[in-house]
C-alpha atoms as a PDB file:
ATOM      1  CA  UNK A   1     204.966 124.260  95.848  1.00  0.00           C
ATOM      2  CA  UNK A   2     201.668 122.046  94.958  1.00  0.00           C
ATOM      3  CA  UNK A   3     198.890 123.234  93.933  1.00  0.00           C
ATOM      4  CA  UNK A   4     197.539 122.793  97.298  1.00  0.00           C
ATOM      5  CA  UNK A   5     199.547 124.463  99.144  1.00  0.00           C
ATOM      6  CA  UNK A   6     199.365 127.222  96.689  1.00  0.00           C
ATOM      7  CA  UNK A   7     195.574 127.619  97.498  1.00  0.00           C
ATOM      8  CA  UNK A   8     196.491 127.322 100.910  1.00  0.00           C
ATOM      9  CA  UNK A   9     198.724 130.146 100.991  1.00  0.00           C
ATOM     10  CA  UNK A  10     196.756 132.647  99.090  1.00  0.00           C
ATOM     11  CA  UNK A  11     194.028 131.786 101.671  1.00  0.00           C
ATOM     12  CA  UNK A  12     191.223 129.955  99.396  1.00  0.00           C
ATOM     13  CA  UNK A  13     191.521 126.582 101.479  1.00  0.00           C
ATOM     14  CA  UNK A  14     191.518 124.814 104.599  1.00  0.00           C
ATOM     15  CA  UNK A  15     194.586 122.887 105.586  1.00  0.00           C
ATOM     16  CA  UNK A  16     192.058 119.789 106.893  1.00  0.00           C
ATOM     17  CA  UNK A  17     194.728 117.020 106.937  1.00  0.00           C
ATOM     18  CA  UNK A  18     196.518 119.620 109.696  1.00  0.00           C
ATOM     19  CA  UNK A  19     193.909 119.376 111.874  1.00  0.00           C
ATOM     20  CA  UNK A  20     193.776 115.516 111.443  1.00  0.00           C
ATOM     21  CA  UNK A  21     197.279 115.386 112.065  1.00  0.00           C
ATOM     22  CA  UNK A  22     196.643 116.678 115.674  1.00  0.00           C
ATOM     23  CA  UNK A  23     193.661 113.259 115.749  1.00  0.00           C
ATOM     24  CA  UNK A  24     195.515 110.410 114.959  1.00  0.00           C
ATOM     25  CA  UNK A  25     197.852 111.362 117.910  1.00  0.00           C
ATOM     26  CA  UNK A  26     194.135 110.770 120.309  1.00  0.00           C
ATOM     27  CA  UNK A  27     193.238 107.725 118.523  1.00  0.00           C
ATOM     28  CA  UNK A  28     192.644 104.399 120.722  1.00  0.00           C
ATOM     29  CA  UNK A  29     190.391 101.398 119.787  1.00  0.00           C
ATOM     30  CA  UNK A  30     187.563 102.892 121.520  1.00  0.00           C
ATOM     31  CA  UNK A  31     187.172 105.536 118.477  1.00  0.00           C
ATOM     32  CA  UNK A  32     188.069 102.607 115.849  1.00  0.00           C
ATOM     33  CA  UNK A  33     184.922 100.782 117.309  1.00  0.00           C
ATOM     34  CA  UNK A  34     182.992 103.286 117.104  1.00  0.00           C
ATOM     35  CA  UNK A  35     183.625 103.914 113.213  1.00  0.00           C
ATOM     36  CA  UNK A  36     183.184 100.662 112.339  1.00  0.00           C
ATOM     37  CA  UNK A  37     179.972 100.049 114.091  1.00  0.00           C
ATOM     38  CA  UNK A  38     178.679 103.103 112.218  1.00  0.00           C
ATOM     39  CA  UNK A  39     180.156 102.295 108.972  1.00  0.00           C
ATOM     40  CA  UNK A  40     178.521  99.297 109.297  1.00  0.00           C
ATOM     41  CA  UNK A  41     174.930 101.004 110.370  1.00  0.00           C
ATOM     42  CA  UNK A  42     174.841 103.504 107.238  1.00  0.00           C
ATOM     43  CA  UNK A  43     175.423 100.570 104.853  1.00  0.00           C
ATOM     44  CA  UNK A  44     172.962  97.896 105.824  1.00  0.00           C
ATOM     45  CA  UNK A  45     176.434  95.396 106.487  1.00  0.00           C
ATOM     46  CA  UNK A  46     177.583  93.338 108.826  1.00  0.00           C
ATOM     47  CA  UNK A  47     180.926  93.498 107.547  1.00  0.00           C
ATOM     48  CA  UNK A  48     183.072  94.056 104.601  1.00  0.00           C
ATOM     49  CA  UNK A  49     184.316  91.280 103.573  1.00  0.00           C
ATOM     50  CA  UNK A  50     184.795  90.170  99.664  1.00  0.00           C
ATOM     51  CA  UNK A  51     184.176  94.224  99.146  1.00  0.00           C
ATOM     52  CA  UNK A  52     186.342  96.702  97.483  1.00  0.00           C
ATOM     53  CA  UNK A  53     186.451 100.258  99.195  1.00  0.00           C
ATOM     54  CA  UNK A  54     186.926 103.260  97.522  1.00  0.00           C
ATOM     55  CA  UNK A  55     187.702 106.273 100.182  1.00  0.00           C
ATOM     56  CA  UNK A  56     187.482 109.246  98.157  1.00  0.00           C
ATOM     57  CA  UNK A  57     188.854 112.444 100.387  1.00  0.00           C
ATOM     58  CA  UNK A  58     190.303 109.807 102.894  1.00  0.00           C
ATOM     59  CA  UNK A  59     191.353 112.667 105.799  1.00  0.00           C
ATOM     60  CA  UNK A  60     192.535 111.237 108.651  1.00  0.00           C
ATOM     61  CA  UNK A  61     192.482 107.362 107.463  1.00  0.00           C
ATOM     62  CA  UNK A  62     189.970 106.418 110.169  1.00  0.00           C
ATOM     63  CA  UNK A  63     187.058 104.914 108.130  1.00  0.00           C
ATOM     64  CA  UNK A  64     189.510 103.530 105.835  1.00  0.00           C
ATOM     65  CA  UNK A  65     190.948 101.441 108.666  1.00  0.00           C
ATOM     66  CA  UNK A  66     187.273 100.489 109.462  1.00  0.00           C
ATOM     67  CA  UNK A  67     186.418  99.328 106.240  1.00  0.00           C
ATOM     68  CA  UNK A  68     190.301  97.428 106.041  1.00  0.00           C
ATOM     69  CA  UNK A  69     189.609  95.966 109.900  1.00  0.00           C
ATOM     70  CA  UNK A  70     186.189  94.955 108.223  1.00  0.00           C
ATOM     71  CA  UNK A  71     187.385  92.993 105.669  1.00  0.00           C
ATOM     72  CA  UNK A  72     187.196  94.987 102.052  1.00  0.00           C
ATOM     73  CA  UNK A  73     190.410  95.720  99.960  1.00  0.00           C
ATOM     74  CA  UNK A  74     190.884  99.712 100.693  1.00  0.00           C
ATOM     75  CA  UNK A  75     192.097 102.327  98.039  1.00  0.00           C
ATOM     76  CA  UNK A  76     192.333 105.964  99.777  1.00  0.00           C
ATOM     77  CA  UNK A  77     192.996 109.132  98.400  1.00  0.00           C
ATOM     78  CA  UNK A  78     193.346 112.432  99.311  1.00  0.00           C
ATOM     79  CA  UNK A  79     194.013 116.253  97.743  1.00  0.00           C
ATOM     80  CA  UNK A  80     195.629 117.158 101.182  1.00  0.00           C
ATOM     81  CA  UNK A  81     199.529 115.836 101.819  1.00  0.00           C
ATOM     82  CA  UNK A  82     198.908 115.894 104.911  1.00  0.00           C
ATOM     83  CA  UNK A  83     195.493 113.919 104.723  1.00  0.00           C
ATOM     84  CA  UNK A  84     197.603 111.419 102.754  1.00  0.00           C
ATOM     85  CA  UNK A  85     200.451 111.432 105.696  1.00  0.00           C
ATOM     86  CA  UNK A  86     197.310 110.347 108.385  1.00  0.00           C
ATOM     87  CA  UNK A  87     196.242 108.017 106.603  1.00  0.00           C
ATOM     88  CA  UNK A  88     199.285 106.094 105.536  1.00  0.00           C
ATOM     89  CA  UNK A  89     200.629 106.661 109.092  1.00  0.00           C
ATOM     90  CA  UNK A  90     197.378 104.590 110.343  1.00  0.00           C
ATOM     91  CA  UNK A  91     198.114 101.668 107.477  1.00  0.00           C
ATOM     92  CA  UNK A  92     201.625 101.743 108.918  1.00  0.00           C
ATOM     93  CA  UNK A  93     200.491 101.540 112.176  1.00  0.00           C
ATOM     94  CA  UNK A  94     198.118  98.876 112.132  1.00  0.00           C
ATOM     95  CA  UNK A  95     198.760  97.175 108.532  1.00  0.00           C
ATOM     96  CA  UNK A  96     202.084  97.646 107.691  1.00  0.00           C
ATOM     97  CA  UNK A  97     203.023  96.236 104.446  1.00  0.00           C
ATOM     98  CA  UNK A  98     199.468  95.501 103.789  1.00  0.00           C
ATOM     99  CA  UNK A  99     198.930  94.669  99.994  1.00  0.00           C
ATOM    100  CA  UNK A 100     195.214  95.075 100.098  1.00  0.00           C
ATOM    101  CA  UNK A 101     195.122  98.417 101.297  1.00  0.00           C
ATOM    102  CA  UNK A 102     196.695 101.476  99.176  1.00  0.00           C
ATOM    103  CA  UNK A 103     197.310 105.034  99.732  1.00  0.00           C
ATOM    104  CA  UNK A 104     197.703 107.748  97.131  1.00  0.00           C
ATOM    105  CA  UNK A 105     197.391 111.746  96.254  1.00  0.00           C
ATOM    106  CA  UNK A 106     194.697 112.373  93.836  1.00  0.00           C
ATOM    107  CA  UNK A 107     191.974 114.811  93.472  1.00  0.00           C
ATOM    108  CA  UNK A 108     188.158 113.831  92.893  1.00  0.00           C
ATOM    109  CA  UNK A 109     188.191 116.893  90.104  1.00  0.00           C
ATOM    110  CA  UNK A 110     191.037 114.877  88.367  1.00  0.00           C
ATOM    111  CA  UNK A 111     189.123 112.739  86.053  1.00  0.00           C
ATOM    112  CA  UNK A 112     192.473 110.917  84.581  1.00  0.00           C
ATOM    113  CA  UNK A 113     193.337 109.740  87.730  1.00  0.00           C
ATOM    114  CA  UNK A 114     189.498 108.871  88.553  1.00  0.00           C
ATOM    115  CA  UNK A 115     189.824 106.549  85.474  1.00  0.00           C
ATOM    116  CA  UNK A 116     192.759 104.928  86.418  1.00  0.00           C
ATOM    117  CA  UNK A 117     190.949 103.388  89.426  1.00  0.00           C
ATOM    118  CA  UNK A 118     188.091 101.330  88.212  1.00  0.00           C
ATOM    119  CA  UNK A 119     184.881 100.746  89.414  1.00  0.00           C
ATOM    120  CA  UNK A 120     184.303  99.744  93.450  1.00  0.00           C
ATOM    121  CA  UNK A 121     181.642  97.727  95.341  1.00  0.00           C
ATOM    122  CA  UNK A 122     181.380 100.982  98.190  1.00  0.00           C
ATOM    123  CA  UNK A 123     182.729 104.243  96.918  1.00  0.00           C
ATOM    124  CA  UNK A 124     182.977 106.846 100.520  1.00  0.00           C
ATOM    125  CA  UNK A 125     183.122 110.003 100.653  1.00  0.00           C
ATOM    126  CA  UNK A 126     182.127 111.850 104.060  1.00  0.00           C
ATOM    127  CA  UNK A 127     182.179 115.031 104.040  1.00  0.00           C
ATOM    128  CA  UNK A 128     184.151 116.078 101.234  1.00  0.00           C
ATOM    129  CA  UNK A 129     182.833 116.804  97.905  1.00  0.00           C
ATOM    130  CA  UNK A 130     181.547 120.257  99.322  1.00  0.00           C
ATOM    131  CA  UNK A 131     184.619 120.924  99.716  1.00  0.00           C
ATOM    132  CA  UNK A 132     186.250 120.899  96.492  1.00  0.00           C
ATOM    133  CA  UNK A 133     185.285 123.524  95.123  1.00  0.00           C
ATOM    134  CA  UNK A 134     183.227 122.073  92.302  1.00  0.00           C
ATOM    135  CA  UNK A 135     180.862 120.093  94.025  1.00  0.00           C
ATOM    136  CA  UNK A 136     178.516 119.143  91.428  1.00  0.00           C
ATOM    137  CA  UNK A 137     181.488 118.029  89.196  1.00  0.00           C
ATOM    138  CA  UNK A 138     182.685 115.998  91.938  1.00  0.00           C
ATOM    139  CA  UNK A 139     179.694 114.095  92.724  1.00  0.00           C
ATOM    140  CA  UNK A 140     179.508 113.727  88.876  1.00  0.00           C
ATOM    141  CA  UNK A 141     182.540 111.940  88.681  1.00  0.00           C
ATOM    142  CA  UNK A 142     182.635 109.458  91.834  1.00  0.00           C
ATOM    143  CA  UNK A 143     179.728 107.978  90.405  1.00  0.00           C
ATOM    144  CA  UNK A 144     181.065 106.789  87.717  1.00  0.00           C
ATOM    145  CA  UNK A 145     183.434 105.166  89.998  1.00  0.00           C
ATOM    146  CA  UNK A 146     180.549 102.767  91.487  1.00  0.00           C
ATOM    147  CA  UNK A 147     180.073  98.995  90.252  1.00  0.00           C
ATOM    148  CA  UNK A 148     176.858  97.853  89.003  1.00  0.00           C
ATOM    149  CA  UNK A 149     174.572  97.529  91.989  1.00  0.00           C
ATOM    150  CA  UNK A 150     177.424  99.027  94.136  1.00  0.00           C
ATOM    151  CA  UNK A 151     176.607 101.452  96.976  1.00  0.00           C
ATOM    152  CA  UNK A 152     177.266 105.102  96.640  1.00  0.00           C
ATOM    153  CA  UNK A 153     178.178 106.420 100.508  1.00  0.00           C
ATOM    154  CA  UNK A 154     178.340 110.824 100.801  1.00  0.00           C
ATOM    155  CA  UNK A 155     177.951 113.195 103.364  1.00  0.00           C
ATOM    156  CA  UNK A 156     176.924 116.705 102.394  1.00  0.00           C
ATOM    157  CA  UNK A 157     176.739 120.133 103.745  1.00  0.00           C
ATOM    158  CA  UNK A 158     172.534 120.763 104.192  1.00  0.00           C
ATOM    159  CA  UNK A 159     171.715 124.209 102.675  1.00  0.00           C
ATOM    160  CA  UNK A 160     170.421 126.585 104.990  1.00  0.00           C
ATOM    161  CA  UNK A 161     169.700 129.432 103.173  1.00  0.00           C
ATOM    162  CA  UNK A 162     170.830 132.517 104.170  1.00  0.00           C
ATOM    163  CA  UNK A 163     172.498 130.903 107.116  1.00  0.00           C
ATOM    164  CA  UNK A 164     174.815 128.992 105.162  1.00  0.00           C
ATOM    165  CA  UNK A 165     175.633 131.969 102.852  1.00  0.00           C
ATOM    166  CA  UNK A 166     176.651 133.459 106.085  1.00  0.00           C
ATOM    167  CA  UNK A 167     179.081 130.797 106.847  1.00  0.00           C
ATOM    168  CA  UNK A 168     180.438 130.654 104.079  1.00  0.00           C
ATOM    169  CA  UNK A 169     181.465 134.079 104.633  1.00  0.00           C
ATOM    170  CA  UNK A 170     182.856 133.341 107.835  1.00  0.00           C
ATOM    171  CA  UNK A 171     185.062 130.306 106.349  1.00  0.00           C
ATOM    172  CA  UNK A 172     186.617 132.374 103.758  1.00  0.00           C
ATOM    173  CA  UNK A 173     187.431 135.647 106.317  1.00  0.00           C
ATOM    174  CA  UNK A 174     189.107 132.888 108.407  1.00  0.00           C
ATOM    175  CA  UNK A 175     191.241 131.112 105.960  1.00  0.00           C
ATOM    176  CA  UNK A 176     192.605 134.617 104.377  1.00  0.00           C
ATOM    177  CA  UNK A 177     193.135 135.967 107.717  1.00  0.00           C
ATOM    178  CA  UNK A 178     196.459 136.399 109.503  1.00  0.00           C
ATOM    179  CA  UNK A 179     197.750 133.328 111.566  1.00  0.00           C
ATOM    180  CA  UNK A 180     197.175 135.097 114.671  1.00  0.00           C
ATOM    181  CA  UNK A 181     193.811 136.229 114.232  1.00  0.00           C
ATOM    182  CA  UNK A 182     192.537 132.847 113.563  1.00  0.00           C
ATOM    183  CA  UNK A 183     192.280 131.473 117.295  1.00  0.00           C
ATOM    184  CA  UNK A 184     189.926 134.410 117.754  1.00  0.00           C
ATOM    185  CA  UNK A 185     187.411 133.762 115.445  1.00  0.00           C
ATOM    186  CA  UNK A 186     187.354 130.225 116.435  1.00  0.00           C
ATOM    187  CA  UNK A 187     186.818 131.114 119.708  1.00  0.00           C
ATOM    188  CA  UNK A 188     183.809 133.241 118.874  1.00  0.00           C
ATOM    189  CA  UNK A 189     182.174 130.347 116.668  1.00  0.00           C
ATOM    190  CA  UNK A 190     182.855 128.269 120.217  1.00  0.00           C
ATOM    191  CA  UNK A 191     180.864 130.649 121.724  1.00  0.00           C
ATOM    192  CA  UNK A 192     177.937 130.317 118.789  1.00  0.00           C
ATOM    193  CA  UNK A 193     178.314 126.750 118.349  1.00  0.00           C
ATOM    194  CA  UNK A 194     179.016 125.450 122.088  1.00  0.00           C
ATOM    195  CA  UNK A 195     177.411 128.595 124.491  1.00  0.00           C
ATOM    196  CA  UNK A 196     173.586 128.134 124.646  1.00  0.00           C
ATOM    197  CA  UNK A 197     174.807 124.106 125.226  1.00  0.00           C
ATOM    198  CA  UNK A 198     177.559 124.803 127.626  1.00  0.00           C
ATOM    199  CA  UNK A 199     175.094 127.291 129.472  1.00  0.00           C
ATOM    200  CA  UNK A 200     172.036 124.754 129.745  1.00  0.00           C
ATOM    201  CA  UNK A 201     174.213 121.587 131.220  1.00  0.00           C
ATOM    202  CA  UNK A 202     175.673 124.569 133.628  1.00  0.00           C
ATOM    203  CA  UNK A 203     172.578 125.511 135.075  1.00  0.00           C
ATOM    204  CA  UNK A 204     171.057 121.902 134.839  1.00  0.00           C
ATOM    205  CA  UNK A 205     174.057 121.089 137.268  1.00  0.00           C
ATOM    206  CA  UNK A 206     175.740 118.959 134.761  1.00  0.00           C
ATOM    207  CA  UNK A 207     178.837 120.935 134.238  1.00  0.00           C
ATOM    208  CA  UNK A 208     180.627 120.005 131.037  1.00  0.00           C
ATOM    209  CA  UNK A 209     178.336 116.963 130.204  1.00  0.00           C
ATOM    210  CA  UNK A 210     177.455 117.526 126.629  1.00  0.00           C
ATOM    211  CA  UNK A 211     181.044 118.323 125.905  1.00  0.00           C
ATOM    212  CA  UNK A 212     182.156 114.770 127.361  1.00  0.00           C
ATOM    213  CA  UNK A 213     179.317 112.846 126.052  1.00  0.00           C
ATOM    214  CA  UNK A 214     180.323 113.883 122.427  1.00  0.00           C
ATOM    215  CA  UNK A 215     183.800 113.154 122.969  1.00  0.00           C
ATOM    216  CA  UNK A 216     183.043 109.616 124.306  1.00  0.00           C
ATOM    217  CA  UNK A 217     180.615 109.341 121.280  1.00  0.00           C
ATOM    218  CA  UNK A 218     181.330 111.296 117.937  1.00  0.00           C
ATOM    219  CA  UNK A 219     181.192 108.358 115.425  1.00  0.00           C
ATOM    220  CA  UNK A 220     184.024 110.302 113.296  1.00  0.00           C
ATOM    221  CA  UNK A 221     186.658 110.630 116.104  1.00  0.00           C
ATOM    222  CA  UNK A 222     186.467 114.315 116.349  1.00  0.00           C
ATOM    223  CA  UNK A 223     186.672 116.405 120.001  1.00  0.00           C
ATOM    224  CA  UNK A 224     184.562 119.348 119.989  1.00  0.00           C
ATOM    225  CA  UNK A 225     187.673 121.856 119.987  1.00  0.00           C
ATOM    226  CA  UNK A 226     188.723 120.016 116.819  1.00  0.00           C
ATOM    227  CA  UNK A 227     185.378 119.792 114.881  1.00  0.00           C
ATOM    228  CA  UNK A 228     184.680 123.280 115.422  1.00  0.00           C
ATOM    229  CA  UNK A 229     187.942 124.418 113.556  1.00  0.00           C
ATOM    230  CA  UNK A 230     186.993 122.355 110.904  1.00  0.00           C
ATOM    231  CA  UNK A 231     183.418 123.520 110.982  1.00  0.00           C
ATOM    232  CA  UNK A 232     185.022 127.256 110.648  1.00  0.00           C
ATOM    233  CA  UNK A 233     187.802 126.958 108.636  1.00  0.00           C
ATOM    234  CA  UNK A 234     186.335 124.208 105.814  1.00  0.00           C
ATOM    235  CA  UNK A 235     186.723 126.619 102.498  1.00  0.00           C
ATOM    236  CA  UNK A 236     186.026 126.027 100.242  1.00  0.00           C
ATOM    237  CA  UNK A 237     182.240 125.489 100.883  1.00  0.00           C
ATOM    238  CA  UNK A 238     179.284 124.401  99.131  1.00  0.00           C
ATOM    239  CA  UNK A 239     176.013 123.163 100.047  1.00  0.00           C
ATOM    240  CA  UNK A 240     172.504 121.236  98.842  1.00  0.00           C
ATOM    241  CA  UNK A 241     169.489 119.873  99.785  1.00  0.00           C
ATOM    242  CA  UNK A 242     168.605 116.514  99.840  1.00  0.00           C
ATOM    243  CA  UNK A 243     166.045 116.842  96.913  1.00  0.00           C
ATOM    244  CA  UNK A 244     168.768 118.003  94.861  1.00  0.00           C
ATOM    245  CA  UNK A 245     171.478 115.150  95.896  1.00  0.00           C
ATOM    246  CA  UNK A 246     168.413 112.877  95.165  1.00  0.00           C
ATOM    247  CA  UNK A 247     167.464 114.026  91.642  1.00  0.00           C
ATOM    248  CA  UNK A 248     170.961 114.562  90.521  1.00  0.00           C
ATOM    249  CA  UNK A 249     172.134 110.810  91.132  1.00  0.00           C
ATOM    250  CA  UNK A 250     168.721 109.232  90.059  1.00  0.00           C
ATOM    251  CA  UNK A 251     170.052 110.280  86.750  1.00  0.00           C
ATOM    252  CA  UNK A 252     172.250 108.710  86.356  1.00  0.00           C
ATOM    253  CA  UNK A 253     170.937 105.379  88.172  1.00  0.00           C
ATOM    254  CA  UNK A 254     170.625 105.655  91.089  1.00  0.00           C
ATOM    255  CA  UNK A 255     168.201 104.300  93.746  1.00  0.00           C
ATOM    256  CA  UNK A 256     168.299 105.929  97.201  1.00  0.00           C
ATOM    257  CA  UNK A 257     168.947 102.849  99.693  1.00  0.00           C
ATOM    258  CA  UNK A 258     168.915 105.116 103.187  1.00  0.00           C
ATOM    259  CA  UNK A 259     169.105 108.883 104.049  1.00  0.00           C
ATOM    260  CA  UNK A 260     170.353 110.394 107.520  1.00  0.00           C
ATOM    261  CA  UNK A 261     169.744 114.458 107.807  1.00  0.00           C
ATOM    262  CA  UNK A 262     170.721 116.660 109.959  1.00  0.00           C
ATOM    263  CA  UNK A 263     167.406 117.863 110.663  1.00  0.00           C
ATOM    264  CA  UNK A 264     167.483 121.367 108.923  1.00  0.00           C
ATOM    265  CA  UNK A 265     170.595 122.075 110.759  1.00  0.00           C
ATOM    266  CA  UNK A 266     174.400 123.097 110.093  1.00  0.00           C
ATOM    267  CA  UNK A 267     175.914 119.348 109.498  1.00  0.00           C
ATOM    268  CA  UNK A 268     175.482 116.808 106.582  1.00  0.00           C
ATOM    269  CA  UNK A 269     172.541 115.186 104.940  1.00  0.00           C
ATOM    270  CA  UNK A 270     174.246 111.428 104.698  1.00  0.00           C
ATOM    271  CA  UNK A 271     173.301 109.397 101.773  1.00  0.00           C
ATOM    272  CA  UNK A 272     173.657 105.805 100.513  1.00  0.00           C
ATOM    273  CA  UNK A 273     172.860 105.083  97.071  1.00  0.00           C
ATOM    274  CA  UNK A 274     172.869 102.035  95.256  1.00  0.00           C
ATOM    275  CA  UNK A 275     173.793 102.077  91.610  1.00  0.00           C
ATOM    276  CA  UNK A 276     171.266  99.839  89.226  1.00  0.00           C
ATOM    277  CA  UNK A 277     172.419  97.808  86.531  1.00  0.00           C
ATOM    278  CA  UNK A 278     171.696  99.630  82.886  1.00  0.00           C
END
């Protein structure tokens, strides 16, 4: 048994790549669109061409196909096997045999395998380090994996204070608890995340509106059913504010080239840094 599944069994992490497995079944080249246009927006590009793309925590494979269909050679990696199956089922199903676009296992804490990789023009990582359960280490060591004046892309988990203490707590009781008890607390975070929403559009006589609008638009391919079990079950958990992201990588170089919060809320502060020359 790997070390991941080990975790996963004694209930101290989220099987992720799972839930992705149950995506790539959904995806269409409506949803590919989509994640290249905004892959695209967040960086300042037009495309990717001549560019070497690191996907650090590669999940389903989506953005990595963006970036490929873009035009930049594509290295993805993953801790989750079955992260690492999604994604090498998408490079199989629309670059098979594909010599510019490789798929491993490796973990962001693994600083060997960091250093076997070299340094990349855009090194991605949505979403991820947070969950590692060392995030400060992690975001230590995928910038060392960024080429002079190369652009540092993450997505982070915004502290809310107490708020996200409380989550966290929720996250953990889910991934310990019994198989059967974890539609139920999913269904109650439904009710906290998706109620006051699903109520308003109910009584503004747009049954079901919101719901459909974010499934026509959610830049990351993601249904509301299936973001909110990864918004409840992602354990480990850590968070930050965007003061802290921003002192930590000027450091060690770094310029801040755009920012994207989540306005004080429950989602990700995204980032793009570029790294100076020294």
């Amino acid at each position: 048994m790997s070390t991941h599944q080990q975790e996963v069994a004694r209930g101290e992490r989220f099987e992720f790549g799972a839930n992705w497995q149950r995506f790539i079944g959904q995806l269409d080249e409506r949803r590919i669109a989509l994640a290249e246009g905004s892959l695209c927006n967040r960086l300042g590009l037009t495309d990717l061409k001549g560019q070497r793309f690191l996907d650090v925590g590669s999940g389903s494979g989506l953005f990595s196909l963006a970036a490929r269909r873009l035009g930049a050679t594509v290295h993805s990696f993953d801790y989750d096997p079955q992260s690492v199956a999604c994604t090498r089922e998408l490079q199989r199903r629309f670059f098979p045999g594909d010599p510019l676009w490789s798929v491993e296992t490796g973990s962001v804490l693994d600083a060997d395998y960091l250093n076997s990789l070299g340094k990349w023009d855009i090194v991605y990582s949505w979403g991820v380090l947070h969950h590692t359960g060392d995030q400060w280490r992690a975001l230590g060591n995928v910038q060392k994996l960024v080429a002079d004046r190369g652009r540092l892309f993450i997505a982070l988990y915004n502290d809310q204070g107490w708020g996200s203490r409380a989550w966290a707590r929720i996250k953990a009781t889910y991934c310990a608890a019994p198989r059967p008890l974890k539609p139920l607390i999913v269904g109650l975070a439904m009710i906290r995340l998706w109620g006051p929403t699903t109520l308003r559009d109910l009584v503004s006589g747009r049954p079901g509106a919101t719901w459909r609008a974010y499934r026509e638009s959610n830049e990351r391919g993601m249904t509301p059913l299936r973001d909110v079990i990864d918004w409840v079950g992602g354990y480990p958990f850590e968070v930050s504010r965007p003061e802290e992201v921003f002192e930590f990588l000027h450091r060690g170089d770094f310029q801040l080239d755009r920012l994207k919060t989540c306005g004080g809320g429950h989602g990700c502060n995204e980032f793009v840094f570029v790294k100076m020359t020294t």
